[in-house]
PDB file of N, CA and C in Angstrom:
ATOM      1  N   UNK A   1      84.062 159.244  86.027  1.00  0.00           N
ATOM      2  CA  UNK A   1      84.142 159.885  84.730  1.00  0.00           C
ATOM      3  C   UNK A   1      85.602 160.180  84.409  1.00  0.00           C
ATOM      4  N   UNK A   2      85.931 159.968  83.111  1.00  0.00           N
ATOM      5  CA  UNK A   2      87.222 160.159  82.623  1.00  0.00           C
ATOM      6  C   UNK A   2      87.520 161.878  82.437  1.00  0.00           C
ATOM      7  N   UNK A   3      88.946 162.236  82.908  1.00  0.00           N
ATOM      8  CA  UNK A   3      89.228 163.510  82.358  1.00  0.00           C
ATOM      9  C   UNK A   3      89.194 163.670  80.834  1.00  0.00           C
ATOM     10  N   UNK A   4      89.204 164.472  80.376  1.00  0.00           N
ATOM     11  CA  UNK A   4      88.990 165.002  78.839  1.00  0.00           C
ATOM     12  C   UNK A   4      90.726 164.346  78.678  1.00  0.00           C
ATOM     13  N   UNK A   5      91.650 164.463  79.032  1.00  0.00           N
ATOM     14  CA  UNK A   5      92.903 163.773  78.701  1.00  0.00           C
ATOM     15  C   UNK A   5      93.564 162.438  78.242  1.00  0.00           C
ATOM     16  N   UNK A   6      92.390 161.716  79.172  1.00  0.00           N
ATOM     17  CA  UNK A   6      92.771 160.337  79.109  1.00  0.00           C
ATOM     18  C   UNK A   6      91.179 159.904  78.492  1.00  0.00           C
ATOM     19  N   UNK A   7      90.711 160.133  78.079  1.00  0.00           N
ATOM     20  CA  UNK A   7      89.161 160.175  77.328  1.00  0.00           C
ATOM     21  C   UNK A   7      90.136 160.283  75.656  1.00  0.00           C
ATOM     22  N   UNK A   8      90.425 161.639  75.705  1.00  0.00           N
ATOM     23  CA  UNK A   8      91.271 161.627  74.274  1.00  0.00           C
ATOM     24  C   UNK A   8      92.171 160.257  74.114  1.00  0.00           C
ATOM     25  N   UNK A   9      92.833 160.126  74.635  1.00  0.00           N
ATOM     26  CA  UNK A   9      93.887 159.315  74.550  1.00  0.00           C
ATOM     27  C   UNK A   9      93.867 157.937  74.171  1.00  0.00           C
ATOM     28  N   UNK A  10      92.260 157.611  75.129  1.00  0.00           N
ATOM     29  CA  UNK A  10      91.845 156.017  74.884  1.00  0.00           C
ATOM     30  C   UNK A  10      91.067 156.118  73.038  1.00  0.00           C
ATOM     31  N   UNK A  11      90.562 157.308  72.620  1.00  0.00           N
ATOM     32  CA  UNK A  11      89.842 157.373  71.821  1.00  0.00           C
ATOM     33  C   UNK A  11      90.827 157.155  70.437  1.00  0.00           C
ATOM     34  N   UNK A  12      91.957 158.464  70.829  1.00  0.00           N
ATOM     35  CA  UNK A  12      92.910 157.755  69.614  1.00  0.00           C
ATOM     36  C   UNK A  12      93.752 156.695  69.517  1.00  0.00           C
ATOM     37  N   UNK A  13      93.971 155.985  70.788  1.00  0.00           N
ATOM     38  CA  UNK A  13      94.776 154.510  70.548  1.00  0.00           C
ATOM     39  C   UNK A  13      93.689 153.297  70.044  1.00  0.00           C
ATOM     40  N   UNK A  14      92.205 153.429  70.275  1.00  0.00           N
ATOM     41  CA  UNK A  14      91.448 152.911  69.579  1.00  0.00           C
ATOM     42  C   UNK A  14      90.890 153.112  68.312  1.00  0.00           C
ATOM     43  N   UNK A  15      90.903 154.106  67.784  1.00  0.00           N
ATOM     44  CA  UNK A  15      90.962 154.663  66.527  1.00  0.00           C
ATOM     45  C   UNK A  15      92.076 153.729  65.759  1.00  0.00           C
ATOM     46  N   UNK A  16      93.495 154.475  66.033  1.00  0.00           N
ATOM     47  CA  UNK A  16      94.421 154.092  65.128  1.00  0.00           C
ATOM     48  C   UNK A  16      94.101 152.662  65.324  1.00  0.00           C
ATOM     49  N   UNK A  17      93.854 151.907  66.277  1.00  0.00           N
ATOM     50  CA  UNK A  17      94.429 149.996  66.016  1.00  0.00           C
ATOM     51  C   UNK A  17      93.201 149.550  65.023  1.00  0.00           C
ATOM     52  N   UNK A  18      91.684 150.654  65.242  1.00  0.00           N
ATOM     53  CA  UNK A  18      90.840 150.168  64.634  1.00  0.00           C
ATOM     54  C   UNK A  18      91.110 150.743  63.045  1.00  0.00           C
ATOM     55  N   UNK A  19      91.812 151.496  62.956  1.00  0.00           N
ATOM     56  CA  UNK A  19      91.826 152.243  61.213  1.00  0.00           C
ATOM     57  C   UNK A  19      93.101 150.921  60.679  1.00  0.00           C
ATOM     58  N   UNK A  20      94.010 150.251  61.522  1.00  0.00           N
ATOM     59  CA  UNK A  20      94.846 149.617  61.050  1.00  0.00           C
ATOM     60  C   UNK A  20      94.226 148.016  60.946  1.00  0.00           C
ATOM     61  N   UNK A  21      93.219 147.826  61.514  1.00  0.00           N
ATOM     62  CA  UNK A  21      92.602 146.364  61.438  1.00  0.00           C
ATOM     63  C   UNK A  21      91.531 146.297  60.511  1.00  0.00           C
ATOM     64  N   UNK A  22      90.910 147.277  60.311  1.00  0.00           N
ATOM     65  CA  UNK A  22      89.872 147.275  59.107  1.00  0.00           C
ATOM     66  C   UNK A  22      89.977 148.099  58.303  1.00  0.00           C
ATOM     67  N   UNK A  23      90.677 149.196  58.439  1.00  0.00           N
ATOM     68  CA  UNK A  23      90.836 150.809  56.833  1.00  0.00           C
ATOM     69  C   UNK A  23      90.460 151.671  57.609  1.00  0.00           C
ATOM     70  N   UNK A  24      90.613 152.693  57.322  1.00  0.00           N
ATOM     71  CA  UNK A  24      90.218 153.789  57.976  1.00  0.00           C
ATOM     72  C   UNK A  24      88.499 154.248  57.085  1.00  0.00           C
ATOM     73  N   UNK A  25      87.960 154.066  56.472  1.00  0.00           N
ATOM     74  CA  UNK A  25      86.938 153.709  55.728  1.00  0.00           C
ATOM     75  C   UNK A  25      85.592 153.096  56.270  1.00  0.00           C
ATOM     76  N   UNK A  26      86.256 151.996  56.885  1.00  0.00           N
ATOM     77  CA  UNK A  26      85.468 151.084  57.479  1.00  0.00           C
ATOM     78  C   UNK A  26      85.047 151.333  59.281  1.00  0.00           C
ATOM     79  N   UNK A  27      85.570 152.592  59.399  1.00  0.00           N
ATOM     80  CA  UNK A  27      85.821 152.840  60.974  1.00  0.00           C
ATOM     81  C   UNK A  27      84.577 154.063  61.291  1.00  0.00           C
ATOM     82  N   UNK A  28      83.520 153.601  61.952  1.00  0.00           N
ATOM     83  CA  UNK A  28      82.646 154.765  62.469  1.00  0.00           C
ATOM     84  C   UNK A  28      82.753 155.242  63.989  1.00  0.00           C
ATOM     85  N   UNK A  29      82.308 156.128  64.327  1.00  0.00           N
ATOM     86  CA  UNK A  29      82.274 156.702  65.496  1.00  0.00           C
ATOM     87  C   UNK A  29      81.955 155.568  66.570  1.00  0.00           C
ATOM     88  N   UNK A  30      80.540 154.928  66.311  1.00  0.00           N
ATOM     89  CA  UNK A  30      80.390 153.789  67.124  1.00  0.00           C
ATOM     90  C   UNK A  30      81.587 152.742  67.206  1.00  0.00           C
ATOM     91  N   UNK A  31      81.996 152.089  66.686  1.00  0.00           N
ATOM     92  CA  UNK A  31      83.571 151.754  66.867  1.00  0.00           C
ATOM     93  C   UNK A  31      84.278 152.186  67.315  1.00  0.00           C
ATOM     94  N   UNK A  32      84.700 153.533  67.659  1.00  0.00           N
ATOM     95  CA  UNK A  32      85.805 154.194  68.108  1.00  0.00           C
ATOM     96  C   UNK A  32      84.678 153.806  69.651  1.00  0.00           C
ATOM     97  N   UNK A  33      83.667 154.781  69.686  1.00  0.00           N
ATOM     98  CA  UNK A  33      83.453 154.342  70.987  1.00  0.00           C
ATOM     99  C   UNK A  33      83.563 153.432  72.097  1.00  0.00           C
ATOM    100  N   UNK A  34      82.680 152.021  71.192  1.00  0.00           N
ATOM    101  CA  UNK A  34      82.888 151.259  71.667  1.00  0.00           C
ATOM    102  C   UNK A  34      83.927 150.403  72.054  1.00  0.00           C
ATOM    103  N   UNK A  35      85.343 150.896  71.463  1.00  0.00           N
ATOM    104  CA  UNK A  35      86.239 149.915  71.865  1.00  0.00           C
ATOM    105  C   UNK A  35      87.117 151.023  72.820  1.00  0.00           C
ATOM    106  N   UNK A  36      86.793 152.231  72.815  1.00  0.00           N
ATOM    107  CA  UNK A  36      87.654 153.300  73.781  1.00  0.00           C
ATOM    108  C   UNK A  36      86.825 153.426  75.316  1.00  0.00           C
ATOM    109  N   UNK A  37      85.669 152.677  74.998  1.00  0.00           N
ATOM    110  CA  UNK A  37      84.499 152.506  76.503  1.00  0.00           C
ATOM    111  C   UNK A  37      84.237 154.627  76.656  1.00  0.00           C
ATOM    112  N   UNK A  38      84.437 154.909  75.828  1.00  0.00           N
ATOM    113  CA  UNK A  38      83.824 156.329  76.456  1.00  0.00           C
ATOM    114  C   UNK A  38      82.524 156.708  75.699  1.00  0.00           C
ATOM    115  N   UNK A  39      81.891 157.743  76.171  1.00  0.00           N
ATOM    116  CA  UNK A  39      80.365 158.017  75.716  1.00  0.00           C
ATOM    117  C   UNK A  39      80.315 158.842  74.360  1.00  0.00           C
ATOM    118  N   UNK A  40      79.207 158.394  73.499  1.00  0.00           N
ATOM    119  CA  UNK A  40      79.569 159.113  72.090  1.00  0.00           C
ATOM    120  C   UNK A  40      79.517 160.779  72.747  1.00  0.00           C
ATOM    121  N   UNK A  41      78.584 161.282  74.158  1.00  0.00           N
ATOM    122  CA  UNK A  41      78.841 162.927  73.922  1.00  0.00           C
ATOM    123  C   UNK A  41      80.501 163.686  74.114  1.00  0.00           C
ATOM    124  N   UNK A  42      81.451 162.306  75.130  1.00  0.00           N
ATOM    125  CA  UNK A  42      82.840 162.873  74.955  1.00  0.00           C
ATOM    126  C   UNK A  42      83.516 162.580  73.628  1.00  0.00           C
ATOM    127  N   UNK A  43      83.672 161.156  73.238  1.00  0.00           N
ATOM    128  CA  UNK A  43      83.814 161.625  71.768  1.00  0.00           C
ATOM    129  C   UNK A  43      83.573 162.175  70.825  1.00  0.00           C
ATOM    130  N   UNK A  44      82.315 163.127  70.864  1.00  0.00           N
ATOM    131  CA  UNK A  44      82.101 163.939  69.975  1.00  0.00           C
ATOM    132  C   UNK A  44      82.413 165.447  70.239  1.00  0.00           C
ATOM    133  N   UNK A  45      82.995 165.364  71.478  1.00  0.00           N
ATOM    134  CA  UNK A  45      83.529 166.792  72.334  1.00  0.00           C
ATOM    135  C   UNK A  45      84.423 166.642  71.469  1.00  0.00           C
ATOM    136  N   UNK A  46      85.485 165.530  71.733  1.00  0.00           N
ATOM    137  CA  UNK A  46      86.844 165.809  71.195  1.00  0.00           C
ATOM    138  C   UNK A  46      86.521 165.429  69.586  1.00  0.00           C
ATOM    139  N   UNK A  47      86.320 165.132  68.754  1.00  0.00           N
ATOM    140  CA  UNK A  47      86.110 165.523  67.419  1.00  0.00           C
ATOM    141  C   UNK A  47      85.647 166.906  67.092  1.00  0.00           C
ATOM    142  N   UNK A  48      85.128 167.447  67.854  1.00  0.00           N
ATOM    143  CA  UNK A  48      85.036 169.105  67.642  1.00  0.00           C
ATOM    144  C   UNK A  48      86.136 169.732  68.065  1.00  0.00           C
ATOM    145  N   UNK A  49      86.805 169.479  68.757  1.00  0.00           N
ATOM    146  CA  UNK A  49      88.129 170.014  69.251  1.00  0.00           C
ATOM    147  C   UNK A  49      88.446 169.708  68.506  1.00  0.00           C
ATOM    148  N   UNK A  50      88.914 168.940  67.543  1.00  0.00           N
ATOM    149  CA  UNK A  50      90.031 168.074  67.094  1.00  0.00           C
ATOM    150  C   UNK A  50      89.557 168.920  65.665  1.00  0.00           C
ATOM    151  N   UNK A  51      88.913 169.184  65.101  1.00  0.00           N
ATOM    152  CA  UNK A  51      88.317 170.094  64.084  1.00  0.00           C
ATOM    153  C   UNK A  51      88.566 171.289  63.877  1.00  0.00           C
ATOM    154  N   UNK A  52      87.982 172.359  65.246  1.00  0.00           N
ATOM    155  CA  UNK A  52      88.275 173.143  65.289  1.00  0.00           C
ATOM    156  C   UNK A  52      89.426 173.619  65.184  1.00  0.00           C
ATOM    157  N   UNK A  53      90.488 173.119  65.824  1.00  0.00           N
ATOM    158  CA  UNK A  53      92.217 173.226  65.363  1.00  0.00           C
ATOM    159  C   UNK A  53      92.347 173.424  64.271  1.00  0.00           C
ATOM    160  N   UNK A  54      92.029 172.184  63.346  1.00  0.00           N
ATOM    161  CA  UNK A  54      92.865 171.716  61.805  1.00  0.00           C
ATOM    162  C   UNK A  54      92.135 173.667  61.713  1.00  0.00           C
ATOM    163  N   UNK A  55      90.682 173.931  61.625  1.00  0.00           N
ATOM    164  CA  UNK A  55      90.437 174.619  60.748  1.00  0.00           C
ATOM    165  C   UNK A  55      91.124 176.224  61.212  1.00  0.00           C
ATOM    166  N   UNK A  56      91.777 176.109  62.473  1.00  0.00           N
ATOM    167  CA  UNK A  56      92.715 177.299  62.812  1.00  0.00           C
ATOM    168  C   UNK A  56      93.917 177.269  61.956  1.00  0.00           C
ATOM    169  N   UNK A  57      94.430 175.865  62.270  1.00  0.00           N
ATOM    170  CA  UNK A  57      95.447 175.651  60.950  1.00  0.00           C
ATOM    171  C   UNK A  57      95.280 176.073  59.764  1.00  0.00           C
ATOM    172  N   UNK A  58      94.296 175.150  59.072  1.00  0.00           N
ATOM    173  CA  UNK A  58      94.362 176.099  57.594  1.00  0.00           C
ATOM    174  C   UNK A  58      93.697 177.181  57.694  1.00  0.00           C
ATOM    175  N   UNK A  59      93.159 178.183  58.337  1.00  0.00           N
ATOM    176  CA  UNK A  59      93.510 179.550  58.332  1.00  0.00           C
ATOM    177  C   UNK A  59      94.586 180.041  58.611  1.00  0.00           C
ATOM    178  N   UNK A  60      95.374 179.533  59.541  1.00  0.00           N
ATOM    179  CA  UNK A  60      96.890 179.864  59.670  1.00  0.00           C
ATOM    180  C   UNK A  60      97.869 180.169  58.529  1.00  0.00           C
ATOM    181  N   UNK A  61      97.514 179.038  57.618  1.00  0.00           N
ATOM    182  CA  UNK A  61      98.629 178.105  57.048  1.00  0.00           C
ATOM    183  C   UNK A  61      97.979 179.318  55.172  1.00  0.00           C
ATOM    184  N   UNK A  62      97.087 179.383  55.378  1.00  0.00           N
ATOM    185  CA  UNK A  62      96.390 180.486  54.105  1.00  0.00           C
ATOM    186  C   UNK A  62      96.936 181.633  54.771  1.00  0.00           C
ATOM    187  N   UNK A  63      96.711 182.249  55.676  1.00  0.00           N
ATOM    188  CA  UNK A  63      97.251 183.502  55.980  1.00  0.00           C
ATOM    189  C   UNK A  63      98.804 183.741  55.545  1.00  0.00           C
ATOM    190  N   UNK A  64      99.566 182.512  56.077  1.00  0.00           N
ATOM    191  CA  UNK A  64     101.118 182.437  55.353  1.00  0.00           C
ATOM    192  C   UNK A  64     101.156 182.885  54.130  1.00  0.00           C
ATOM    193  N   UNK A  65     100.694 181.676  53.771  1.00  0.00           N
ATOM    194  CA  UNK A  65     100.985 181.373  51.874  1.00  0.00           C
ATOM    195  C   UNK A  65     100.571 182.868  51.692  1.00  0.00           C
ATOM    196  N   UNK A  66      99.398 183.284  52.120  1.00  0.00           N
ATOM    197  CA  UNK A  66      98.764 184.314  51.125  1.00  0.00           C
ATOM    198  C   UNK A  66      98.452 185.290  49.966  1.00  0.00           C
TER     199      UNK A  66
END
């Protein structure tokens, strides 16, 4: 089993080559999976991570401005 580190890592270097070969539009989860070889329940770990942030951010980023 992959660490959560290198699980991320394969997920976004397959992402980006796949958002740059077909659109980012055209790119579903199954794609990312399948070309990063990891299981949709770790990629969907790290899309919740990866979520949860932004939405710390823009609470962050509203608290600034405010």
């Amino acid at each position: 089993m992959l660490d959560q580190e290198t699980a991320r890592e394969r997920a976004l270097e397959a992402a980006e080559e796949l958002f740059h070969s077909r659109g980012i539009q055209a790119v579903g989860t199954d794609a990312v999976r399948n070309a990063s070889g990891i299981s949709l329940k770790c990629l969907l770990s790290i899309l919740s991570c990866a979520f949860a942030q932004l939405r710390i951010r823009t609470v962050r980023s509203r608290l600034v401005d405010g």
